[in-house]
Each structure stands twice: as C-alpha cells, then as structure tokens.
Protein backbone atom coordinates (compact mmCIF):
# COMPACT_ATOMS: atom_id res chain seq x y z
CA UNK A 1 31.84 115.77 -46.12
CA UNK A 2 33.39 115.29 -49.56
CA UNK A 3 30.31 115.09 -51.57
CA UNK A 4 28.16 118.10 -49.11
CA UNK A 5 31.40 120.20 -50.03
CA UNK A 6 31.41 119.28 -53.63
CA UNK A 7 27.93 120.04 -53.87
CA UNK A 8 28.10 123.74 -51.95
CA UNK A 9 30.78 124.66 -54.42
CA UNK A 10 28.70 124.00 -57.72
CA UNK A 11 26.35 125.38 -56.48
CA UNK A 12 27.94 128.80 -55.64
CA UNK A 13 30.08 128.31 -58.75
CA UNK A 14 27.77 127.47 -62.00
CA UNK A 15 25.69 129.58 -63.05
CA UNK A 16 22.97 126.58 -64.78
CA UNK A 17 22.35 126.07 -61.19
CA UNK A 18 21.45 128.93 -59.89
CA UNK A 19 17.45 127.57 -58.91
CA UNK A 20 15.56 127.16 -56.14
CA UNK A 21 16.07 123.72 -56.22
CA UNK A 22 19.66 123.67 -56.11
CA UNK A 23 19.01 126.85 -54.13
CA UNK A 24 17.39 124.65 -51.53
CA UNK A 25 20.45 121.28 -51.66
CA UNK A 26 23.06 123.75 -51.26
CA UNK A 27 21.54 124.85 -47.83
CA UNK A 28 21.12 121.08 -46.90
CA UNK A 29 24.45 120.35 -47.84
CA UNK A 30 25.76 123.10 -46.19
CA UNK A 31 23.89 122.01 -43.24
CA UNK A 32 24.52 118.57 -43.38
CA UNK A 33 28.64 119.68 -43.25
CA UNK A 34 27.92 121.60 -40.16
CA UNK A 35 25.93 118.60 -38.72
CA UNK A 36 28.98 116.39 -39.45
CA UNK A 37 31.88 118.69 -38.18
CA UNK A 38 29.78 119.21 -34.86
CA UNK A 39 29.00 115.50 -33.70
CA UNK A 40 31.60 113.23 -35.48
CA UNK A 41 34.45 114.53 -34.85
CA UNK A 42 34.29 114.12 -30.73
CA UNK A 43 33.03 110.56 -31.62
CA UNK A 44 36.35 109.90 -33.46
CA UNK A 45 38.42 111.46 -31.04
CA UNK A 46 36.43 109.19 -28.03
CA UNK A 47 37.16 106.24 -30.18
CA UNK A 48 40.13 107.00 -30.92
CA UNK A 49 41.82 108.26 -27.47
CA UNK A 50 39.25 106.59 -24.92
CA UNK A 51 39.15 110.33 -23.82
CA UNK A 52 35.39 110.32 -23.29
CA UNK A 53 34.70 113.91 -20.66
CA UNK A 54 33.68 116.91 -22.28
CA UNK A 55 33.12 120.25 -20.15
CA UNK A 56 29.78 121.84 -19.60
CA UNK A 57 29.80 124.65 -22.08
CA UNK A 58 31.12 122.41 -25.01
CA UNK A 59 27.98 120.51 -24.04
CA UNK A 60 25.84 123.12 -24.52
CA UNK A 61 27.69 124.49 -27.35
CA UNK A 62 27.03 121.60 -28.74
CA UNK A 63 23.33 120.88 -28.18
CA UNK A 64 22.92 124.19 -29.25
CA UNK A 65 23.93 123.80 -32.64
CA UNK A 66 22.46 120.28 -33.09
CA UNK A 67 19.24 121.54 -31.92
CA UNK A 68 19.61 124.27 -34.36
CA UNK A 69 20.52 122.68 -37.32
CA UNK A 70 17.72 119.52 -36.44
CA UNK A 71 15.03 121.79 -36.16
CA UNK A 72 16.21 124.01 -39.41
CA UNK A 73 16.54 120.59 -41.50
CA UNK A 74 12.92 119.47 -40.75
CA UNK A 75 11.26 122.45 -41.96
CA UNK A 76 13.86 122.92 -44.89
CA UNK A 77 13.14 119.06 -45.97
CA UNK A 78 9.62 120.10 -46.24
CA UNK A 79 10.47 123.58 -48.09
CA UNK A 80 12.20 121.52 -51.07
CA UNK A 81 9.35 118.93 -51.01
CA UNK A 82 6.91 122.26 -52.10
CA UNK A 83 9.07 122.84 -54.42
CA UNK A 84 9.26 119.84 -56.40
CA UNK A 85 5.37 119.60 -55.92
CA UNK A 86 5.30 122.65 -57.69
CA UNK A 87 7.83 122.06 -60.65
CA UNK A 88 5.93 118.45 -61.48
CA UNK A 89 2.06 119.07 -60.52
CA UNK A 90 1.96 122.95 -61.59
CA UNK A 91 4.87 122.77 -63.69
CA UNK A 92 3.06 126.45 -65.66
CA UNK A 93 3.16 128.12 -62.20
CA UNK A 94 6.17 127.11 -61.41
CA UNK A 95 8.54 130.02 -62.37
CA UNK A 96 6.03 132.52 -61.22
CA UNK A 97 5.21 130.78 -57.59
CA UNK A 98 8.93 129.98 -56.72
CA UNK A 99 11.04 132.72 -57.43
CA UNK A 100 14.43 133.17 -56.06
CA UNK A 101 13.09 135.61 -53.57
CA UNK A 102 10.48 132.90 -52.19
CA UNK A 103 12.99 130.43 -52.41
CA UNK A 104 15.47 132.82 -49.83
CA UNK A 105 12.53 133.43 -47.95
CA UNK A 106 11.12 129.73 -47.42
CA UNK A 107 15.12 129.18 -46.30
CA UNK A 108 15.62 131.93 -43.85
CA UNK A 109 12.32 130.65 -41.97
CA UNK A 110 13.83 127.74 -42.05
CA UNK A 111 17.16 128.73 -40.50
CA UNK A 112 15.55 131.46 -38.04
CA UNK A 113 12.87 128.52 -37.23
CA UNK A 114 15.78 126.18 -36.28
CA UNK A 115 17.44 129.01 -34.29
CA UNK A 116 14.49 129.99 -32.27
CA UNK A 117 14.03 126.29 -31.07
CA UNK A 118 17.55 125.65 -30.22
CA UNK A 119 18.08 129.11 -27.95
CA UNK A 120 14.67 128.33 -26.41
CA UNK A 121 15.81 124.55 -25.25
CA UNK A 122 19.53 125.52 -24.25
CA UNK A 123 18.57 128.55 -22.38
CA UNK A 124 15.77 126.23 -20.34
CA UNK A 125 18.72 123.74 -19.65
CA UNK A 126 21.39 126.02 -18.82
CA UNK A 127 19.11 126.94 -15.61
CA UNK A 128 19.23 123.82 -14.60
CA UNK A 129 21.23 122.81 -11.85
CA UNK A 130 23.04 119.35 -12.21
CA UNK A 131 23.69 117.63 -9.01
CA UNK A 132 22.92 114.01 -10.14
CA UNK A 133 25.24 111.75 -11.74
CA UNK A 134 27.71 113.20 -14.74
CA UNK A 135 27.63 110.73 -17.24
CA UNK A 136 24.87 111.29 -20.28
CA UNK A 137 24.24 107.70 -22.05
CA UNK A 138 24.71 109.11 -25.61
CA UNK A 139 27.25 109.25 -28.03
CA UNK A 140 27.14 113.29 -28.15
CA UNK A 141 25.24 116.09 -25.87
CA UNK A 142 22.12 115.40 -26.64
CA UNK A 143 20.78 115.96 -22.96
CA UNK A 144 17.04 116.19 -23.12
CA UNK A 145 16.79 111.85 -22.71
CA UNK A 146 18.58 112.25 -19.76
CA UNK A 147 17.99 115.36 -17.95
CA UNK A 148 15.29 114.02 -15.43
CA UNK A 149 18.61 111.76 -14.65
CA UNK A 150 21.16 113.69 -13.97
CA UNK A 151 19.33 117.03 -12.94
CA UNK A 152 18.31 117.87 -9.73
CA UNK A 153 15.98 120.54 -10.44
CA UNK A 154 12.57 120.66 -11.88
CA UNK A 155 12.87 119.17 -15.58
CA UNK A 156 8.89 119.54 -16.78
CA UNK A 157 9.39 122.44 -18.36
CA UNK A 158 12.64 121.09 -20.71
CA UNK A 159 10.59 117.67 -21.25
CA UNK A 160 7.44 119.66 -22.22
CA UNK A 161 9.13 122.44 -24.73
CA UNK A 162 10.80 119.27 -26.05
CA UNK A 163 7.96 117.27 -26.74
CA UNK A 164 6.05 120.78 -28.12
CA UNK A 165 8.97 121.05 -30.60
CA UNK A 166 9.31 117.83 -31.43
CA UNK A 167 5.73 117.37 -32.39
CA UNK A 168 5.50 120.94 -34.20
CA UNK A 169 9.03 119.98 -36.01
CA UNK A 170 8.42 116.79 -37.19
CA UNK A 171 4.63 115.76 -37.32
CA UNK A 172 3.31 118.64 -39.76
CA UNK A 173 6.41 118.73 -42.18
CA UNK A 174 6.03 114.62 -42.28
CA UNK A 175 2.34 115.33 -42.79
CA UNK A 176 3.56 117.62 -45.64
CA UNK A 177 5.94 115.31 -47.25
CA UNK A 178 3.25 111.93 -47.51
CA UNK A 179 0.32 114.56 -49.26
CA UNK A 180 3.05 116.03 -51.56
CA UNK A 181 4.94 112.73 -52.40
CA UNK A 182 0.84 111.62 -52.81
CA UNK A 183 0.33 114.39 -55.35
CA UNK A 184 3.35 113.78 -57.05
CA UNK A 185 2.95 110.19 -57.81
CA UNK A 186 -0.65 110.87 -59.09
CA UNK A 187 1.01 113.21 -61.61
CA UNK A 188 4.06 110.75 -62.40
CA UNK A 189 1.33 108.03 -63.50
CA UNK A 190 -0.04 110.44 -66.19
CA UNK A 191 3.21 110.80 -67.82
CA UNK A 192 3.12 108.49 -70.91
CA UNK A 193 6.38 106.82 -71.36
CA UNK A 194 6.86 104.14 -69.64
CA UNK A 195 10.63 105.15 -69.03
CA UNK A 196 9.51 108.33 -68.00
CA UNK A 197 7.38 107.23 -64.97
CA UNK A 198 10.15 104.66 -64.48
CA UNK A 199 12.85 107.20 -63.86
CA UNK A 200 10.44 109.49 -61.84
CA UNK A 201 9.30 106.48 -59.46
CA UNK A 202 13.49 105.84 -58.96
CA UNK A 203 13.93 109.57 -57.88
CA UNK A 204 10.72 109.95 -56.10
CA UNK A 205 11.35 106.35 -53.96
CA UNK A 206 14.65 107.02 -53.07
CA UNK A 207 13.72 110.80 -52.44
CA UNK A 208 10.55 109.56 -50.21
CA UNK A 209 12.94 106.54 -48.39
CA UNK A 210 15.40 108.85 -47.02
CA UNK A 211 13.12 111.48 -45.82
CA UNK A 212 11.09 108.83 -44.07
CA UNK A 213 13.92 108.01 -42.82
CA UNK A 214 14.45 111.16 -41.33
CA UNK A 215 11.02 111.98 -39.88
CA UNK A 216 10.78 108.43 -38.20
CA UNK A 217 13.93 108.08 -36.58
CA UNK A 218 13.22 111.69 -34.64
CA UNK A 219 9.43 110.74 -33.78
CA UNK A 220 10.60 107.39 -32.63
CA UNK A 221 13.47 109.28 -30.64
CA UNK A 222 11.64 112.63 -29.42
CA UNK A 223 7.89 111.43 -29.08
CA UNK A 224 8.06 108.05 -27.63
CA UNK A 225 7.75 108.02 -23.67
CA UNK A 226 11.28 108.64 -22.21
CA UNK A 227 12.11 105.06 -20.31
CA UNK A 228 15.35 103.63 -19.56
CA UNK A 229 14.14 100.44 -21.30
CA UNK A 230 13.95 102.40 -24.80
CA UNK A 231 17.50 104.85 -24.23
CA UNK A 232 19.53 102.18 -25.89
CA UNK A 233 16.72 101.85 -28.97
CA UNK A 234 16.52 105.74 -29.19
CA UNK A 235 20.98 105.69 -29.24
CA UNK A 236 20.86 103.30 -32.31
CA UNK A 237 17.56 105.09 -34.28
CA UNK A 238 19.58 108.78 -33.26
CA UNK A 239 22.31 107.43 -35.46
CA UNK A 240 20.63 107.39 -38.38
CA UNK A 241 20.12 111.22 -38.21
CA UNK A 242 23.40 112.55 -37.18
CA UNK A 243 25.33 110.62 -39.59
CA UNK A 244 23.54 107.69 -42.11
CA UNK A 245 21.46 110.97 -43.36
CA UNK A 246 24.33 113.61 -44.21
CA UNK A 247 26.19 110.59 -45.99
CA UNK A 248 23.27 109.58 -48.28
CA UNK A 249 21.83 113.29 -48.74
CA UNK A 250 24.16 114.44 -51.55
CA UNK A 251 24.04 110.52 -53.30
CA UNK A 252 20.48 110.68 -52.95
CA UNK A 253 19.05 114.47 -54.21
CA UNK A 254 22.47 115.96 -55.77
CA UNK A 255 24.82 113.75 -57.39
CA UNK A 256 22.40 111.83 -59.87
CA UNK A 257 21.15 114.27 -61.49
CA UNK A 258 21.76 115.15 -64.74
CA UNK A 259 22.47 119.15 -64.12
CA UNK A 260 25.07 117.98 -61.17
CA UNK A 261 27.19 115.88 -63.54
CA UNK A 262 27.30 117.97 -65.96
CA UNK A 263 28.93 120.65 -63.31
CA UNK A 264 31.21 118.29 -61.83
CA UNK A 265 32.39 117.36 -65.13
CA UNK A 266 33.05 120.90 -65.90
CA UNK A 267 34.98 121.26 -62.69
CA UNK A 268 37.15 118.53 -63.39
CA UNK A 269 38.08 119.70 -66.74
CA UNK A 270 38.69 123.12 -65.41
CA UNK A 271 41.06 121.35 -63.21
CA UNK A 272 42.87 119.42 -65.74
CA UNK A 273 43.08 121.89 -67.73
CA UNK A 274 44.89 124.17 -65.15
CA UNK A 275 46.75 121.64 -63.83
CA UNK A 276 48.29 120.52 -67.27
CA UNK A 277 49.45 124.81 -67.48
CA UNK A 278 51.29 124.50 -64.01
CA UNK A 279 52.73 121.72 -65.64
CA UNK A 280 53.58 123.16 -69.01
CA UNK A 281 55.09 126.19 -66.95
CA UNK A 282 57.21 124.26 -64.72
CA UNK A 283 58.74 122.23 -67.80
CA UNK A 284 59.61 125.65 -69.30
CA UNK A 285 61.13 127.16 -66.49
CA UNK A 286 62.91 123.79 -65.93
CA UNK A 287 64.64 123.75 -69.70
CA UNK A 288 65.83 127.43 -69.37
CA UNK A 289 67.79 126.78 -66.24
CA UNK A 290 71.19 127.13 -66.79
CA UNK A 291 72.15 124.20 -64.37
C-alpha cells in the first residue's frame, strides 16, 4: 500500500513525470491500492476475529470490484507493454505515436473494458438463486469456482461468460506481452555496451517474470476445467494475483528507476526541509513565552 501510494503521489506531484509511462504505473498503482483495500482487509479481519460470514451484497460488492479491477489490469498490463515497445524499438516515433491523449485513451479502454466485464458477470449471478450450501471455499467472493455448488439454478450461462472473458482477458494480452518482450530483446542485443544490454536484460526479466506471473496464475485459475480436485490448487495460484502482485508491482516497474528516485528524493527533502521550519517556529514561539 505504502509504495502504490508513494508512487500515485509522484506521479500527480512532479512534473519530470508527467509521461505515458508513468502515466500508465500511476493507474496500476492506483489500481493495485484498490485491489488491496478490497480483498485484504476481510482476510485480516477473518484471521484476526475467526469472524468468517459476510452478507450477500458485500459479496457481490465485492466480486464486482475484483472483477473490475482484474479485467482492467490485464488489458492495462498489455497497454504499458506497447508502450515500452514503442520507446525502445521505434524510439523516433515514439513522441509522435504515444501522446498523452493516446496514453488517456489506451487507459480509459482499459478501465471501461474492466467495467463492462465485471457488471456483465455480477448482474448474471445476482439472478441466481442460491439454495445450496452457504459456504464458498475461497479466501474472498470470488464465486464463479463455486457457483455450480452452491446454486440451484441454471449456472451455464455464468460458467460460459466466464470462460469467454477469461480467454478474451488473458490469452490475447499474454499473446501481446511474449511478441513485444520478443521484439524488445531483439533490439536490446543491438545495443553496444555490454552494460547497456546488461541493465536492459535486468529490467526487461524482472518486467517479463512478474507479468508472467500474472497471466499464468489467472489461465491456470479461470481456464482450467472447474473440479473439486483442482479448487485447493486454483486457492493457492489466486493468491499470487490478489496480493504477491500489488506488493512486487511498485518494486518491480516504479521504484528502480532512475526518474522515481530522483522524485522521492525530492519529496523527502521537501519534507525535511518543512519539517526543520515547524521546528524552527516552535523554538521561537517557545523562547518568547513569558513563562
């Protein structure tokens, strides 16, 4: 939460980042803090109190928004992958290709995509009826692995538009990300220094690792046949989604580079600075007390 925040905040704040690419982390981060705030919290508070019911419409509520901000991260991954194919393979383009109005553009599909999905599945689910046992076997509402369980009504039509989305979420922007990332190492093995490529392969492998990440813990979850034998697998891969990825986002895309450090360390010694006034001011009004 920390490090989306931080991130959000430079971003908004300086001025040197005001680029599509940053463009592009500050939405993630700012999704990845609404990801956060809508699944971990109840986990704590299960954890913590054994209190483990939650009503109907918080359910929903929640799916909802996880659906929406799933679905909105998948095509938004993809987004900032075009972008950095862009800066490094047609680096003379670049400026003239992704302007900030593109950039808003690519993002708002993005969002509205996510939104779209999300209303489609909850609305199928809410007209549902649920007559079968109340317990979902998941750490948070994420009811389409268990609806044919614990509906009594006719769940094809959830299971299909499910699997449709998945497939249309996840397969072409993975698709995306391997031919880009393929691209982009062709054009990091022209560069000449040897240092050069090195630091480019560091950025591009950890980039590459976490969105793999990503993309294969959802197929795994949302495309594999749904089978009480795998709901325990899918519980452990879903992890790695709702929480392993928000953590490493911001270590991975935002706080090594160069432009981010540079604003953080302006931030701090904008704090400091202030800081050190309150204190100067407080000393002052301190010696001209009379008591």
């Amino acid at each position: 939460m920390a490090g989306n925040l931080l991130i959000v905040v430079l971003v908004v704040t300086d001025k040197h980042l005001h680029t599509p690419m940053y463009f592009f982390l500050g939405n993630l981060s700012f999704l990845e803090i609404c990801c956060s705030s809508t699944i971990v919290p109840k986990i704590l508070s299960s954890l913590l109190t054994g209190e483990r019911s939650i009503s109907v419409k918080a359910c929903l509520i929640q799916f909802f928004i996880y659906a929406c901000l799933g679905g909105t991260e998948c095509y938004l991954l993809s987004m900032m992958l075009c972008d950095r194919y862009l800066a490094i393979c047609k680096p003379l383009h670049y400026a003239t290709i992704m302007n900030a109005r593109l950039s808003f553009q690519l993002a708002v599909v993005s969002w509205v995509s996510g939104i779209l999905v999300s209303t489609s599945l909850t609305l199928n689910i809410s007209q549902l009826s649920f007559c079968g046992p109340n317990e979902i076997d998941h750490f948070f509402c994420d009811v389409v692995p268990d609806i044919r369980y614990i509906s009594c009504s006719s769940t094809y039509l959830v299971e299909l538009s499910s699997f449709v989305f998945a497939c249309i979420f996840t397969l072409p922007p993975f698709v995306l990300t391997i031919s880009s990332y393929g691209f982009i190492i062709l054009a990091i093995l022209r560069i000449p220094s040897t240092t050069g490529r090195q630091k480019a392969f560091s950025t591009c492998s950890s980039h590459l690792s976490v969105v793999a990440l990503y993309y294969g813990t959802l197929m795994l979850v949302y495309l594999l046949p749904r089978s009480r034998n795998l709901r325990h697998i899918k519980k452990t891969f879903s992890i790695s989604y709702t929480i392993l990825t928000p953590m490493l986002n911001p270590l991975i895309y935002s706080l090594r580079n160069k432009e981010v450090k540079i604003a953080v360390n302006k931030v701090f010694r904008k704090l400091l600075f202030f800081m050190s006034i309150q204190k100067v001011g407080f000393l002052k009004l301190k010696e001209g007390n009379p008591h």
